[in-house]
C-alpha atoms as a PDB file:
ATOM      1  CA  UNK A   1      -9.200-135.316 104.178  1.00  0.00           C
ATOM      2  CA  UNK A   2      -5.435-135.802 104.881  1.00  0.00           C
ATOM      3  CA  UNK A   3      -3.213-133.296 103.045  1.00  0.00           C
ATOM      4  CA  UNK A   4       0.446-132.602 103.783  1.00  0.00           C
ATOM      5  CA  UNK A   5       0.731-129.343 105.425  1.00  0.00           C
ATOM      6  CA  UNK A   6       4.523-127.186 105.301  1.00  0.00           C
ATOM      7  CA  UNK A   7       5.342-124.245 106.941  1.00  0.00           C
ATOM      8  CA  UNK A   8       8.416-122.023 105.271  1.00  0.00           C
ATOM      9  CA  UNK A   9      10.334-119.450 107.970  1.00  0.00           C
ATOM     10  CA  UNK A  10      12.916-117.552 108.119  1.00  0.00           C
ATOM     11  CA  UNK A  11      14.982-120.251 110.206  1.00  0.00           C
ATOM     12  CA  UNK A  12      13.378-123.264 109.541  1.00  0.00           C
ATOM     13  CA  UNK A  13      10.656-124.917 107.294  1.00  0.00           C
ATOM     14  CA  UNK A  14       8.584-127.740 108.806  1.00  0.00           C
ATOM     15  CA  UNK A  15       6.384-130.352 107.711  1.00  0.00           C
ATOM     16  CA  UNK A  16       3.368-132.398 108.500  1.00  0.00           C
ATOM     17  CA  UNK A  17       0.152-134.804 107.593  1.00  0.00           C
ATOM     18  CA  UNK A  18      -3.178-132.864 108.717  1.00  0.00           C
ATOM     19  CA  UNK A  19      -6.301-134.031 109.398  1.00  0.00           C
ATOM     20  CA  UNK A  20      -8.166-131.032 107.983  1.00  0.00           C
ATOM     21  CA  UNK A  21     -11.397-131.959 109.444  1.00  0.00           C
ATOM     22  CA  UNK A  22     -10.494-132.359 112.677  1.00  0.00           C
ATOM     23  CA  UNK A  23      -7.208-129.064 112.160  1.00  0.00           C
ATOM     24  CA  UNK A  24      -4.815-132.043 113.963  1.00  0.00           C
ATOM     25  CA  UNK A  25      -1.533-132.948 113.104  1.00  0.00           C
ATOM     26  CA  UNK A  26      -1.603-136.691 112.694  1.00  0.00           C
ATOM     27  CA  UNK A  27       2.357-137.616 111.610  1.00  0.00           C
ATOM     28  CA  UNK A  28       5.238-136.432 113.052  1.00  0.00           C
ATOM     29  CA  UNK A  29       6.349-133.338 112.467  1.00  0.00           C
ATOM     30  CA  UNK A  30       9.611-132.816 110.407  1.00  0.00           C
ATOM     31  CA  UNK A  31      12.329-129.728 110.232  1.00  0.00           C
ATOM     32  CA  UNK A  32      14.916-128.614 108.564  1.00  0.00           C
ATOM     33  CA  UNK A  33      16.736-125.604 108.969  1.00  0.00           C
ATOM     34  CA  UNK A  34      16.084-122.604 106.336  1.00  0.00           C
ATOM     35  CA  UNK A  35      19.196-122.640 103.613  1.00  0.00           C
ATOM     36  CA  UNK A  36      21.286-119.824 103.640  1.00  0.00           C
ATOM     37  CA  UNK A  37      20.959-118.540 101.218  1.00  0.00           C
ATOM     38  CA  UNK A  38      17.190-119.223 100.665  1.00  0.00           C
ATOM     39  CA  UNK A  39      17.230-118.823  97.281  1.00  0.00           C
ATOM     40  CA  UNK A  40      13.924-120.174  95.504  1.00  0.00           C
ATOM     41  CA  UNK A  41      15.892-123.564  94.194  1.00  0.00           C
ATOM     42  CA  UNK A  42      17.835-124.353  97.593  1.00  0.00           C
ATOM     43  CA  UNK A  43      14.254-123.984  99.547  1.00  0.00           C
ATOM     44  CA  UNK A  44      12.427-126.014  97.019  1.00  0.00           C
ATOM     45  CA  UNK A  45      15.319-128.789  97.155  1.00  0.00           C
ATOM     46  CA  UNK A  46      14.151-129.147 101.189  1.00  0.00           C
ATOM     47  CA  UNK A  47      10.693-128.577 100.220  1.00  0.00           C
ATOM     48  CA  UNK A  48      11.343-131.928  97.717  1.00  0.00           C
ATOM     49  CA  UNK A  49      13.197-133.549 100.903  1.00  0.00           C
ATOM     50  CA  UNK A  50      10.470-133.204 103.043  1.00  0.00           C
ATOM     51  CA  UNK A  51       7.960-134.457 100.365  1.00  0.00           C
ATOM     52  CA  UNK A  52      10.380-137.510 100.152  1.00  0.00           C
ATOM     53  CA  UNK A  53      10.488-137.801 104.337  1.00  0.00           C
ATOM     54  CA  UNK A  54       6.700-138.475 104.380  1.00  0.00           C
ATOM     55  CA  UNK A  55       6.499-140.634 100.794  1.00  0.00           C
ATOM     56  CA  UNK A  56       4.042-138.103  99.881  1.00  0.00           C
ATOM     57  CA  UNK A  57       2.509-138.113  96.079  1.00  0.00           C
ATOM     58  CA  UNK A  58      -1.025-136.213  97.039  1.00  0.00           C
ATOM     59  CA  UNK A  59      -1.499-132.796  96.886  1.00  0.00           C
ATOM     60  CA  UNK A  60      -0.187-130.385  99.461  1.00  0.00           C
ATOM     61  CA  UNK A  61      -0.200-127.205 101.356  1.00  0.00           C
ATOM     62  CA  UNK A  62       2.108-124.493 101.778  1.00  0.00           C
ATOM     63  CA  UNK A  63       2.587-121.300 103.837  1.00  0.00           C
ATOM     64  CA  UNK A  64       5.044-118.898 102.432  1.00  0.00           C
ATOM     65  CA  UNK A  65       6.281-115.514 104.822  1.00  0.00           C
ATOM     66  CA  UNK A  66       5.594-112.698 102.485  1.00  0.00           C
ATOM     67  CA  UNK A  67       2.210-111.869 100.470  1.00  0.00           C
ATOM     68  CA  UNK A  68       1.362-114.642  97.922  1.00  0.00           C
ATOM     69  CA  UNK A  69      -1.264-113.711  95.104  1.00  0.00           C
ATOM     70  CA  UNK A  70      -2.556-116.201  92.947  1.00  0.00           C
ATOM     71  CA  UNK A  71       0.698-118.738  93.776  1.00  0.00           C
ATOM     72  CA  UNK A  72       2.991-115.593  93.745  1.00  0.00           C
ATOM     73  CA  UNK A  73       5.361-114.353  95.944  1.00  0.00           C
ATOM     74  CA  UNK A  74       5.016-110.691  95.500  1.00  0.00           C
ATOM     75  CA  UNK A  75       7.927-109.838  97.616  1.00  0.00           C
ATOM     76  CA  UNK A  76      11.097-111.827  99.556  1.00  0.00           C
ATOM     77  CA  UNK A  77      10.535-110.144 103.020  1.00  0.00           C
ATOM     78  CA  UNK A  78      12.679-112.486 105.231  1.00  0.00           C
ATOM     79  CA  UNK A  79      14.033-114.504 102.587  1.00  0.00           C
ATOM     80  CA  UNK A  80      16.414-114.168  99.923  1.00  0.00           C
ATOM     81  CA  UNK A  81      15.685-111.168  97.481  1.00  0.00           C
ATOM     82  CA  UNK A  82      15.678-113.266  94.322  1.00  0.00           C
ATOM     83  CA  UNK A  83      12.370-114.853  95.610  1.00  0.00           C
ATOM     84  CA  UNK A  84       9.947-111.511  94.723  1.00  0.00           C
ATOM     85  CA  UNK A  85       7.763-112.632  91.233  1.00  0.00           C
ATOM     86  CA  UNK A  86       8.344-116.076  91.872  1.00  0.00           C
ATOM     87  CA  UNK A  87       5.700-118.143  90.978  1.00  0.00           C
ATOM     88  CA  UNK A  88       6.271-120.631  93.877  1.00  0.00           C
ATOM     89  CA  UNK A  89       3.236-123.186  93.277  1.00  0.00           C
ATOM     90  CA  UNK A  90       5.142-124.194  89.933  1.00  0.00           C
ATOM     91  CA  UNK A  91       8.746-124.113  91.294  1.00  0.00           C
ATOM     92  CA  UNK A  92       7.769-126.581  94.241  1.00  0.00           C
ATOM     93  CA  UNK A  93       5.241-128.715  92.014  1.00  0.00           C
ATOM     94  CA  UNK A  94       8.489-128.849  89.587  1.00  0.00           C
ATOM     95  CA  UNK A  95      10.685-129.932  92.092  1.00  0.00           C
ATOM     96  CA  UNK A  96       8.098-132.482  93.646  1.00  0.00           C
ATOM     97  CA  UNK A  97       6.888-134.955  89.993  1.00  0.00           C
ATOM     98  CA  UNK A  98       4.130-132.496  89.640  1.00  0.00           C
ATOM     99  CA  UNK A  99       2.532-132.614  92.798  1.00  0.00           C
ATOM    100  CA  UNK A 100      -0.139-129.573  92.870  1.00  0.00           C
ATOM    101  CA  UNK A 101       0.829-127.252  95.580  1.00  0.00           C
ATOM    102  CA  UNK A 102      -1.522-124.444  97.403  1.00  0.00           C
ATOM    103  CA  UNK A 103       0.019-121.575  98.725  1.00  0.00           C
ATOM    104  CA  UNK A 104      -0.816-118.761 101.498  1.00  0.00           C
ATOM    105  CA  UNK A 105       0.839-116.338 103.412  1.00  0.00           C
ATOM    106  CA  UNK A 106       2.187-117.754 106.254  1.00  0.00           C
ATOM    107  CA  UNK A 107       0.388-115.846 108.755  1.00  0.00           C
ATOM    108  CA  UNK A 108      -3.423-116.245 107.127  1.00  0.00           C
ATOM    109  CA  UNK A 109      -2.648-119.801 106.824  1.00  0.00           C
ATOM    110  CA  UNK A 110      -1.618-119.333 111.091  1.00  0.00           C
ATOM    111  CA  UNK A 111      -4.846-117.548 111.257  1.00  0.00           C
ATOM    112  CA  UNK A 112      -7.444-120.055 109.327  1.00  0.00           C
ATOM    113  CA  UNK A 113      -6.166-122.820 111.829  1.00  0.00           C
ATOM    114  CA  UNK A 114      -6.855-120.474 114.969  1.00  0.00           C
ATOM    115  CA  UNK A 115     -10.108-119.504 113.802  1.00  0.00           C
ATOM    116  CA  UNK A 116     -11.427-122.422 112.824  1.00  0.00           C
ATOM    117  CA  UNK A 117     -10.263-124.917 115.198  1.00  0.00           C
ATOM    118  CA  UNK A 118      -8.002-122.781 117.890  1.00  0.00           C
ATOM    119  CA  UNK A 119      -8.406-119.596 120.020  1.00  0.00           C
ATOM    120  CA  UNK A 120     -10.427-117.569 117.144  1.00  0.00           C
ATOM    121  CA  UNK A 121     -13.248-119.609 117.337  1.00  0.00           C
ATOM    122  CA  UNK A 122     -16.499-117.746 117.418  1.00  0.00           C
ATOM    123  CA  UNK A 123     -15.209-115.215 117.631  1.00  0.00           C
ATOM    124  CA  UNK A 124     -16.309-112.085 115.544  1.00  0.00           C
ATOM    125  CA  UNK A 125     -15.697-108.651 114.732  1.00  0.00           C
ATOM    126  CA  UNK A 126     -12.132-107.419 113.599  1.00  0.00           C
ATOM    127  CA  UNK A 127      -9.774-110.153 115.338  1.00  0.00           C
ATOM    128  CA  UNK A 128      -6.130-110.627 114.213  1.00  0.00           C
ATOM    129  CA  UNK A 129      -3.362-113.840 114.707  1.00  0.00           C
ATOM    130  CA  UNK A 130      -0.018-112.268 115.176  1.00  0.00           C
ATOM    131  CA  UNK A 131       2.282-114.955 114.406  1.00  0.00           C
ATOM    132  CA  UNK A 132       6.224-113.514 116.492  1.00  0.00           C
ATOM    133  CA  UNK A 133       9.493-115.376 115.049  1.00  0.00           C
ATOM    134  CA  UNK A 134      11.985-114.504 112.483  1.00  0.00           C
ATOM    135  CA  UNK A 135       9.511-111.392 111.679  1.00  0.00           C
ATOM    136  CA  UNK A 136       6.018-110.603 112.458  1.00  0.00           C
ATOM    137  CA  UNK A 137       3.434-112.018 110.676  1.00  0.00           C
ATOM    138  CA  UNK A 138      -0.159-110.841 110.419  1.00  0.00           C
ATOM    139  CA  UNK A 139      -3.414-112.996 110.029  1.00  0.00           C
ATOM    140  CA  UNK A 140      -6.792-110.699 109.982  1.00  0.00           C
ATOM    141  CA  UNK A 141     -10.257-111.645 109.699  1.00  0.00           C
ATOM    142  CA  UNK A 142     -13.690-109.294 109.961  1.00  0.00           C
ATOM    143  CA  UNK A 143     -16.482-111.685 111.010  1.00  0.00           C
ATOM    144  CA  UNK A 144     -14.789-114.805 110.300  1.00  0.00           C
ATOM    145  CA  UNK A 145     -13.910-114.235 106.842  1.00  0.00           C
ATOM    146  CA  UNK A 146     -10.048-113.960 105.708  1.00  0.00           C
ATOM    147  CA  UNK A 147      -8.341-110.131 104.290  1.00  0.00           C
ATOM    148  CA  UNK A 148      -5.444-111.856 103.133  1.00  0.00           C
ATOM    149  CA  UNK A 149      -1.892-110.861 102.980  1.00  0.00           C
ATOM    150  CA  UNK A 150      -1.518-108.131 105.454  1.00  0.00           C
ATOM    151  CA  UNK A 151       1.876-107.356 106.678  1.00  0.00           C
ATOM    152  CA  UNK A 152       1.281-105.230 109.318  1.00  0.00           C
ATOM    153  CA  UNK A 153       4.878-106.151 110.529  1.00  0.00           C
ATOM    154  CA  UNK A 154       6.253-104.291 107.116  1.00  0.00           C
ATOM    155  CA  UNK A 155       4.924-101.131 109.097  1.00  0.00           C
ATOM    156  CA  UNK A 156       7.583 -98.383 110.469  1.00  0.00           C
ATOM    157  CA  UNK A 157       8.132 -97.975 113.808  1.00  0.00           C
ATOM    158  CA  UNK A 158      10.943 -96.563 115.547  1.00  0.00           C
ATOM    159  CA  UNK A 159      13.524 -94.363 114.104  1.00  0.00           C
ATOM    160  CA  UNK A 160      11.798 -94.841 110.691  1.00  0.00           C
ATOM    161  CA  UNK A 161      12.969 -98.886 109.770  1.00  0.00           C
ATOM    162  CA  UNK A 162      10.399-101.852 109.625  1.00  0.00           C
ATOM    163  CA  UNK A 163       8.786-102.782 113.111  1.00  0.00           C
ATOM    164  CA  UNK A 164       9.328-105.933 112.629  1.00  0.00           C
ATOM    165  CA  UNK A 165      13.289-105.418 113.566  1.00  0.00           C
ATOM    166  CA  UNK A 166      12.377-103.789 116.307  1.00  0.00           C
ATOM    167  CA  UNK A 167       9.857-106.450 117.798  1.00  0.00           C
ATOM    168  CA  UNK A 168      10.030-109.582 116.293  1.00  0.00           C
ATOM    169  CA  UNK A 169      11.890-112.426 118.059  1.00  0.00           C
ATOM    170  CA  UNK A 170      14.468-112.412 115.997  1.00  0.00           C
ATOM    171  CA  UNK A 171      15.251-108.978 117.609  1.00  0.00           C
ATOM    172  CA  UNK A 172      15.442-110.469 121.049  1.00  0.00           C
ATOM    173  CA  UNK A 173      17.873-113.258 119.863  1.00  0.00           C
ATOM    174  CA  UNK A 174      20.215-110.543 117.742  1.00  0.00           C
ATOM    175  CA  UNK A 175      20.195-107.994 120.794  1.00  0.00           C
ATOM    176  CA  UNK A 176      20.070-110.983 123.373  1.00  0.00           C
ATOM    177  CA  UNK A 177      17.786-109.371 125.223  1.00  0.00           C
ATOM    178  CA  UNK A 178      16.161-110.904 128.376  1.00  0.00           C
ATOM    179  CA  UNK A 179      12.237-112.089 127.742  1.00  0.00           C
ATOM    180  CA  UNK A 180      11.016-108.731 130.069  1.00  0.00           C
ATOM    181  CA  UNK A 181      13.159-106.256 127.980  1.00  0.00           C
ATOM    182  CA  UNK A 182      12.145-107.931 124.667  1.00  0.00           C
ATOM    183  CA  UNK A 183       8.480-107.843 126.029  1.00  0.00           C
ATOM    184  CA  UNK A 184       8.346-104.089 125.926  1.00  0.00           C
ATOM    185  CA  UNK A 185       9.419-104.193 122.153  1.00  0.00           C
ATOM    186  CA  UNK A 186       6.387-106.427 121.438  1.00  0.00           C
ATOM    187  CA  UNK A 187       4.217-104.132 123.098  1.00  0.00           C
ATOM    188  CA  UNK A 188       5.260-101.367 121.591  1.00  0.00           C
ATOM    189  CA  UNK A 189       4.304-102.784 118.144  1.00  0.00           C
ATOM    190  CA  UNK A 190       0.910-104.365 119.915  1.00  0.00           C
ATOM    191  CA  UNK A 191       0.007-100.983 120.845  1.00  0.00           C
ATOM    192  CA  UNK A 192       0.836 -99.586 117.811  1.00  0.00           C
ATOM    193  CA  UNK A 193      -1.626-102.051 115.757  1.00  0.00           C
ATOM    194  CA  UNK A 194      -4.290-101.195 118.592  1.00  0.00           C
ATOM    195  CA  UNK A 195      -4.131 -97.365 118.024  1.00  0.00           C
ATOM    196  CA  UNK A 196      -4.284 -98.040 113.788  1.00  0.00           C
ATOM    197  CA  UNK A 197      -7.096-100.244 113.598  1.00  0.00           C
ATOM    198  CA  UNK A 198      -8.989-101.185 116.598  1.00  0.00           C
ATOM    199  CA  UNK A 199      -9.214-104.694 116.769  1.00  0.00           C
ATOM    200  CA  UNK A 200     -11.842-107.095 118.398  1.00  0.00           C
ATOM    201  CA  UNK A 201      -9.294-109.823 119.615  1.00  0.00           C
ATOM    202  CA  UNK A 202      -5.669-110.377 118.966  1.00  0.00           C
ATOM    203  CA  UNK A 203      -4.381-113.923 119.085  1.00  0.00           C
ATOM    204  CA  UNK A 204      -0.537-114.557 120.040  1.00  0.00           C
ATOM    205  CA  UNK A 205       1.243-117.043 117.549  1.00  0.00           C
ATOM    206  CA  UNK A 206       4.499-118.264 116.847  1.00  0.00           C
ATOM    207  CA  UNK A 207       7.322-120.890 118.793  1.00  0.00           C
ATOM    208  CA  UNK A 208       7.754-117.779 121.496  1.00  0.00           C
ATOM    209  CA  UNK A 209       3.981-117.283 122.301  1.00  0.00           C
ATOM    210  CA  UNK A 210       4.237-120.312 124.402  1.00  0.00           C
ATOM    211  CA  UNK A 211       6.901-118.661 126.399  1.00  0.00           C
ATOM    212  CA  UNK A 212       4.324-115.702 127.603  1.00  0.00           C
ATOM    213  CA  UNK A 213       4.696-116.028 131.488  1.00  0.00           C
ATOM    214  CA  UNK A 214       7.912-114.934 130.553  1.00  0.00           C
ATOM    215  CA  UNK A 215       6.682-111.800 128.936  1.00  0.00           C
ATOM    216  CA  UNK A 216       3.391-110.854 130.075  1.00  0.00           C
ATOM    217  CA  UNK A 217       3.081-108.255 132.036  1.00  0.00           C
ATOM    218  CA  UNK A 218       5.124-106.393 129.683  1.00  0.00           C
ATOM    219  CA  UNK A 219       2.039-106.503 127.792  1.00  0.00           C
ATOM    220  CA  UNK A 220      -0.421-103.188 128.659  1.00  0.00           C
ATOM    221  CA  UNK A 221      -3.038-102.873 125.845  1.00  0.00           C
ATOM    222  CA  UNK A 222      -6.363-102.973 126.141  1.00  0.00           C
ATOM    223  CA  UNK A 223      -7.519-105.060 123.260  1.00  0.00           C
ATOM    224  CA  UNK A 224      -8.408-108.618 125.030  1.00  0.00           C
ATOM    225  CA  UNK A 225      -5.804-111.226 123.467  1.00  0.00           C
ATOM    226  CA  UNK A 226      -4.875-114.859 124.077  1.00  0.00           C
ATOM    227  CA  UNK A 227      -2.301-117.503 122.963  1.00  0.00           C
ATOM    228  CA  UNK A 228      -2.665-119.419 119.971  1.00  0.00           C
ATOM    229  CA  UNK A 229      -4.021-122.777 120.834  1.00  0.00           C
ATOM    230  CA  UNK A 230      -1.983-124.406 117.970  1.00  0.00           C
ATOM    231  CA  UNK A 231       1.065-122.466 118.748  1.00  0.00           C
ATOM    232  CA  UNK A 232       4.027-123.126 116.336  1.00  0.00           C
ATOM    233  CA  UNK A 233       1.760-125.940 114.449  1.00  0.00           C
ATOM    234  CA  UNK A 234      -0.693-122.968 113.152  1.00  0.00           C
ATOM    235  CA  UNK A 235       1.148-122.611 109.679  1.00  0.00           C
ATOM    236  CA  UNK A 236       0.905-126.495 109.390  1.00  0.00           C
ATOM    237  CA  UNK A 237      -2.285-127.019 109.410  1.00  0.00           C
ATOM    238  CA  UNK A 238      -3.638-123.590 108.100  1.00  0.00           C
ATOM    239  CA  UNK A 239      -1.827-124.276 105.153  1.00  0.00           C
ATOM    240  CA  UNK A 240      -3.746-127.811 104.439  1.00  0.00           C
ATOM    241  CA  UNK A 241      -6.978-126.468 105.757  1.00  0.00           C
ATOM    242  CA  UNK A 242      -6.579-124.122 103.052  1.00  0.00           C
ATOM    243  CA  UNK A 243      -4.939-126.402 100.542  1.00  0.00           C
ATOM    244  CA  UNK A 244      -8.840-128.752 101.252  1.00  0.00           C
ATOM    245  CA  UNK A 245     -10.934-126.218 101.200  1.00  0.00           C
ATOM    246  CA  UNK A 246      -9.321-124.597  97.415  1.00  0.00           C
ATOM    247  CA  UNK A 247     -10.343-128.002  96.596  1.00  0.00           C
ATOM    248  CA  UNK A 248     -13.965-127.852  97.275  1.00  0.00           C
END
């Protein structure tokens, strides 16, 4: 099944047709930068312009960076405030001639595409994608099976504010901090996750993830981890591999 597969950030939104059967990209991949401000109707105006870019009219996919219940978007997190209570299926299907959209936080979308086709596979127990860019993002499964919307990055860490400005890549970019300095932040929030819950397997997601040698040894926990295999593609095709299977 082919479904069009878009990932919303912070900084930029991106789009793609997936081969959901085989969790491939099999178009070109297409990005535009997040508006500022992202409020609901400038994001769904690029969502409609990258609808338009691949003359889509089928249903699509969509991962979203905050929790999303039932097509919701229960808070704004990294985007624009006016975004929490949105009902963002029917804003983008509004925008788009009615196209039926299927939406997911970003991260479980991240984590669907690792587990079922990347670094997650067969693997069981407690394991968690960790998806590192404008915030951190959060995808955690218990056997395979999907506990949707946690936003472990929404924890507090230092000094008392969210973790995720402390660790997130955004952080090393605001600070400009070099990779190794940066590296300690993430750990600090790895090992903080570790101590909480215990995981299995941790799986390292997002554009910087692919930038580990630069980072590395900076990370000292003991839970075993890897990169994610789909890298920054994982909210892609997550989001149409969910998008098919809500369609069974």
């Amino acid at each position: 099944m082919e479904i069009l597969g878009i990932d919303i950030g912070g900084s930029g939104i991106k789009g793609a047709i997936v081969d959901t059967t085989a969790g491939k990209i099999i178009s070109d991949r297409f990005r535009i930068d997040t508006p500022q401000p992202s409020t609901p109707s400038e994001v769904a105006k690029v969502i409609k312009e990258i609808v338009n870019h691949f003359n889509w009219v089928d249903d699509v996919g969509c991962a979203f960076p905050t929790v999303v219940n039932r097509g919701k978007a229960m808070y704004s997190s990294n985007l624009d405030k006016s975004w929490k209570g949105v009902q963002i299926d029917d804003l983008f299907s509004e925008y788009c001639d009615d196209l039926k959209f299927t939406v997911i936080n970003d991260a479980d979308a991240a984590g669907i595409a690792e587990m079922r086709y990347g670094a997650g596979r067969n693997k069981s127990g407690l394991v968690m994608t960790i998806t590192i860019g404008t915030g951190l993002g959060s995808g955690v499964f218990y056997n395979g099976e999907l506990i949707p919307n946690f936003e472990l990055g929404r924890m507090f860490g230092k000094n008392g504010k969210v973790i995720e400005r402390y660790s997130a890549d955004s952080a090393r970019k605001r600070k400009n901090l070099s990779y190794s300095a940066w590296g300690k932040r993430l750990n600090f929030f790895l090992q903080h996750i570790e101590r909480v819950f215990s995981p299995d397997y941790i799986i390292l997601g997002g554009g910087v993830s692919k930038k580990i040698h630069l980072y590395r040894k900076k990370i000292k926990i003991e839970t075993p981890y890897s990169v994610s295999e789909k890298l920054n593609n994982a909210g892609i095709i997550g989001a149409a591999v969910n998008a098919a299977l809500r369609h069974k």
